[in-house]
C-alpha atoms as a PDB file:
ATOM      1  CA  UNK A   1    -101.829 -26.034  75.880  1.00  0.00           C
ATOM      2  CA  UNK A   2    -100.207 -28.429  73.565  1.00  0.00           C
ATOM      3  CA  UNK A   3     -99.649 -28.290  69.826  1.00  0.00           C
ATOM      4  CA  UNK A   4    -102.200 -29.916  67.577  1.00  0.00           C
ATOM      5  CA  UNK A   5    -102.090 -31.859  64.242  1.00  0.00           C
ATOM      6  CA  UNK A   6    -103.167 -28.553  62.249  1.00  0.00           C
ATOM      7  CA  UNK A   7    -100.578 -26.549  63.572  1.00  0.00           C
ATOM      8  CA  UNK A   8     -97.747 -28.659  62.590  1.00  0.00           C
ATOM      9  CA  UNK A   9     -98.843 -29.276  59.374  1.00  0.00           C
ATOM     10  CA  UNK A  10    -100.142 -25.942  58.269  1.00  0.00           C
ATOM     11  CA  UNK A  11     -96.930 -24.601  59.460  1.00  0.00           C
ATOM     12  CA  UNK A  12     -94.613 -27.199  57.133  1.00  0.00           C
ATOM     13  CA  UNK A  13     -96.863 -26.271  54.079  1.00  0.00           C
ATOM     14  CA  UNK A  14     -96.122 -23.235  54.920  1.00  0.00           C
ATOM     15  CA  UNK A  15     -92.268 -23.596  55.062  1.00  0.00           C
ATOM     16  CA  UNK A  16     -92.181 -25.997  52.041  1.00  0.00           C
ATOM     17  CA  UNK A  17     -94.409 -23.296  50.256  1.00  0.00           C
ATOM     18  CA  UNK A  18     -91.916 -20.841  50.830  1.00  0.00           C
ATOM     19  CA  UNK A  19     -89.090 -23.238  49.452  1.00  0.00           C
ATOM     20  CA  UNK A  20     -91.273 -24.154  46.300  1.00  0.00           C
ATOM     21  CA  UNK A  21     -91.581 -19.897  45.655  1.00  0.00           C
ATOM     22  CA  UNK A  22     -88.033 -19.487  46.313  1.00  0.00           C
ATOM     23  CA  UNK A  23     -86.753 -22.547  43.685  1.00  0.00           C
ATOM     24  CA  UNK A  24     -89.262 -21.000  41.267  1.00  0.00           C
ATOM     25  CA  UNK A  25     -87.902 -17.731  41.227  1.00  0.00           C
ATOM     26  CA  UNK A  26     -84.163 -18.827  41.122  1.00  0.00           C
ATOM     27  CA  UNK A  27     -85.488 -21.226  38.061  1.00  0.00           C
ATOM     28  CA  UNK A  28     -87.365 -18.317  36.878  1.00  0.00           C
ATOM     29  CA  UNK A  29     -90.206 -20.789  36.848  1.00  0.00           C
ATOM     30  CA  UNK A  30     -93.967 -18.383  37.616  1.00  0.00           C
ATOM     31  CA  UNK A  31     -96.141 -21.411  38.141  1.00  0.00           C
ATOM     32  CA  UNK A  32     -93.683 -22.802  41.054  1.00  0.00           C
ATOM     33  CA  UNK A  33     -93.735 -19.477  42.480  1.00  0.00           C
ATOM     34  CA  UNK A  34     -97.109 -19.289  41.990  1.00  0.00           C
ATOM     35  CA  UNK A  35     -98.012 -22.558  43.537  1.00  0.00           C
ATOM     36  CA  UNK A  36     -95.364 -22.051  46.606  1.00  0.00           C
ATOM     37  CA  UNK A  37     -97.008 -18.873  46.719  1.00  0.00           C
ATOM     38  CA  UNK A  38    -100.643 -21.051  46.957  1.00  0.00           C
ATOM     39  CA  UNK A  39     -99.148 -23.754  49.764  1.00  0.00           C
ATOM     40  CA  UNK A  40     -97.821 -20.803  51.513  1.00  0.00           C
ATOM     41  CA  UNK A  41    -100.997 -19.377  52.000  1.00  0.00           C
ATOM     42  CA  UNK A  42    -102.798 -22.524  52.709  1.00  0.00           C
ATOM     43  CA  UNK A  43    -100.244 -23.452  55.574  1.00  0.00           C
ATOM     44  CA  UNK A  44    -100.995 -20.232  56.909  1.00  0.00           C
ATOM     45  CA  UNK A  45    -104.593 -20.665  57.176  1.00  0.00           C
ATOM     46  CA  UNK A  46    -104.325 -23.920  58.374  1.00  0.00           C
ATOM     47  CA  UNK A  47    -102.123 -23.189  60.699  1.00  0.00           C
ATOM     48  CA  UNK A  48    -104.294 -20.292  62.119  1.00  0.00           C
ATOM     49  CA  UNK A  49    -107.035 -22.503  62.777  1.00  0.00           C
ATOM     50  CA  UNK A  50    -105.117 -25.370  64.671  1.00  0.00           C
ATOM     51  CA  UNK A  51    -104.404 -22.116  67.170  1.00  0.00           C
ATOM     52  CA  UNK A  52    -107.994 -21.217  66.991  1.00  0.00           C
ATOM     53  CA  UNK A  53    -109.128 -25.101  67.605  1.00  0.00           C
ATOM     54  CA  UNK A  54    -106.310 -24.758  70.574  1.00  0.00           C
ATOM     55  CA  UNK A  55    -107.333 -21.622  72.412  1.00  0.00           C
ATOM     56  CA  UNK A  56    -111.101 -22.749  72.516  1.00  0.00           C
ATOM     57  CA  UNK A  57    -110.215 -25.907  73.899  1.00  0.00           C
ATOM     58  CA  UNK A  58    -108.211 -24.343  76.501  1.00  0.00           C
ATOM     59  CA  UNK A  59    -110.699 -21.662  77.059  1.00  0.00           C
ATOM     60  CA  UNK A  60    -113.320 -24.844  77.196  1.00  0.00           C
ATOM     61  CA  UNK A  61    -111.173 -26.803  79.831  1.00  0.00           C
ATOM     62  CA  UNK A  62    -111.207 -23.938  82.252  1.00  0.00           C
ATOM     63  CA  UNK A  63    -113.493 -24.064  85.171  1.00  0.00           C
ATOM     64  CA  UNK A  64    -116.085 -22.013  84.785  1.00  0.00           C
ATOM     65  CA  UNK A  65    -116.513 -21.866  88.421  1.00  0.00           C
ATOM     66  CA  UNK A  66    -113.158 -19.913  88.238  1.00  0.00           C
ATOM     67  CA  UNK A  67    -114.268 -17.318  85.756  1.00  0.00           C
ATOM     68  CA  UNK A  68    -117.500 -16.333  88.165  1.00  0.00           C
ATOM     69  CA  UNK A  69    -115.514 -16.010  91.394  1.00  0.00           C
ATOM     70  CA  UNK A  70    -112.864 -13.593  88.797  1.00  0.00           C
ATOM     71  CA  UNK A  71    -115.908 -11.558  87.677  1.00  0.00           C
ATOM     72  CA  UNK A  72    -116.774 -10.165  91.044  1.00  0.00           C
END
Protein backbone atom coordinates (compact mmCIF):
# COMPACT_ATOMS: atom_id res chain seq x y z
CA UNK A 1 0.00 0.00 0.00
CA UNK A 2 1.67 3.13 -1.05
CA UNK A 3 0.95 6.75 -0.20
CA UNK A 4 -1.25 8.73 -2.53
CA UNK A 5 -1.37 12.38 -3.77
CA UNK A 6 -4.27 13.21 -1.12
CA UNK A 7 -2.47 12.02 1.67
CA UNK A 8 0.53 14.08 1.26
CA UNK A 9 -1.14 17.04 0.62
CA UNK A 10 -3.97 16.97 3.07
CA UNK A 11 -1.40 16.20 5.59
CA UNK A 12 0.95 19.55 4.69
CA UNK A 13 -2.29 21.71 4.83
CA UNK A 14 -2.65 20.32 7.73
CA UNK A 15 0.85 21.11 9.19
CA UNK A 16 0.99 24.58 7.51
CA UNK A 17 -2.58 25.11 9.06
CA UNK A 18 -1.28 24.49 12.30
CA UNK A 19 1.71 27.00 11.69
CA UNK A 20 -0.75 29.73 10.27
CA UNK A 21 -2.96 29.21 13.93
CA UNK A 22 0.11 29.25 15.86
CA UNK A 23 1.67 32.77 14.11
CA UNK A 24 -1.86 34.13 14.60
CA UNK A 25 -2.05 33.64 18.10
CA UNK A 26 1.58 34.83 18.89
CA UNK A 27 0.50 38.03 16.56
CA UNK A 28 -2.68 38.01 18.38
CA UNK A 29 -4.10 38.04 14.89
CA UNK A 30 -8.09 35.91 15.15
CA UNK A 31 -8.55 35.70 11.42
CA UNK A 32 -4.97 33.83 10.98
CA UNK A 33 -5.95 31.64 13.70
CA UNK A 34 -9.08 31.33 12.35
CA UNK A 35 -8.03 30.49 8.87
CA UNK A 36 -5.03 28.04 10.16
CA UNK A 37 -7.72 26.78 12.17
CA UNK A 38 -9.87 26.32 8.54
CA UNK A 39 -6.61 24.66 6.52
CA UNK A 40 -6.16 22.56 9.50
CA UNK A 41 -9.32 21.06 9.21
CA UNK A 42 -9.35 20.79 5.52
CA UNK A 43 -5.90 18.87 5.54
CA UNK A 44 -7.47 16.64 7.85
CA UNK A 45 -10.30 15.72 5.76
CA UNK A 46 -8.36 15.46 2.88
CA UNK A 47 -6.06 13.56 4.26
CA UNK A 48 -8.69 11.03 5.61
CA UNK A 49 -9.92 10.37 2.31
CA UNK A 50 -6.52 9.71 0.45
CA UNK A 51 -6.48 6.69 3.32
CA UNK A 52 -9.99 5.86 2.46
CA UNK A 53 -9.18 6.00 -1.55
CA UNK A 54 -5.99 3.72 -0.30
CA UNK A 55 -7.60 0.98 1.74
CA UNK A 56 -10.34 0.36 -1.02
CA UNK A 57 -7.85 0.03 -3.55
CA UNK A 58 -5.99 -2.39 -1.57
CA UNK A 59 -9.06 -4.12 -0.45
CA UNK A 60 -9.95 -4.02 -4.47
CA UNK A 61 -6.50 -5.55 -5.52
CA UNK A 62 -6.97 -8.56 -3.33
CA UNK A 63 -7.99 -11.78 -4.87
CA UNK A 64 -11.18 -12.49 -4.23
CA UNK A 65 -10.49 -16.05 -4.76
CA UNK A 66 -8.48 -15.64 -1.46
CA UNK A 67 -11.26 -14.18 0.61
CA UNK A 68 -13.70 -17.40 -0.34
CA UNK A 69 -11.15 -20.10 0.47
CA UNK A 70 -10.66 -17.68 4.14
CA UNK A 71 -14.45 -17.79 4.65
CA UNK A 72 -14.75 -21.50 5.04
Amino acid sequence: MGINKDQVEGRVKEATGKVQEVAGKVVGSTTQQVKGTAKEVAGAGQAKYGDMKSNLKSEMDKDPRQDSKNSR
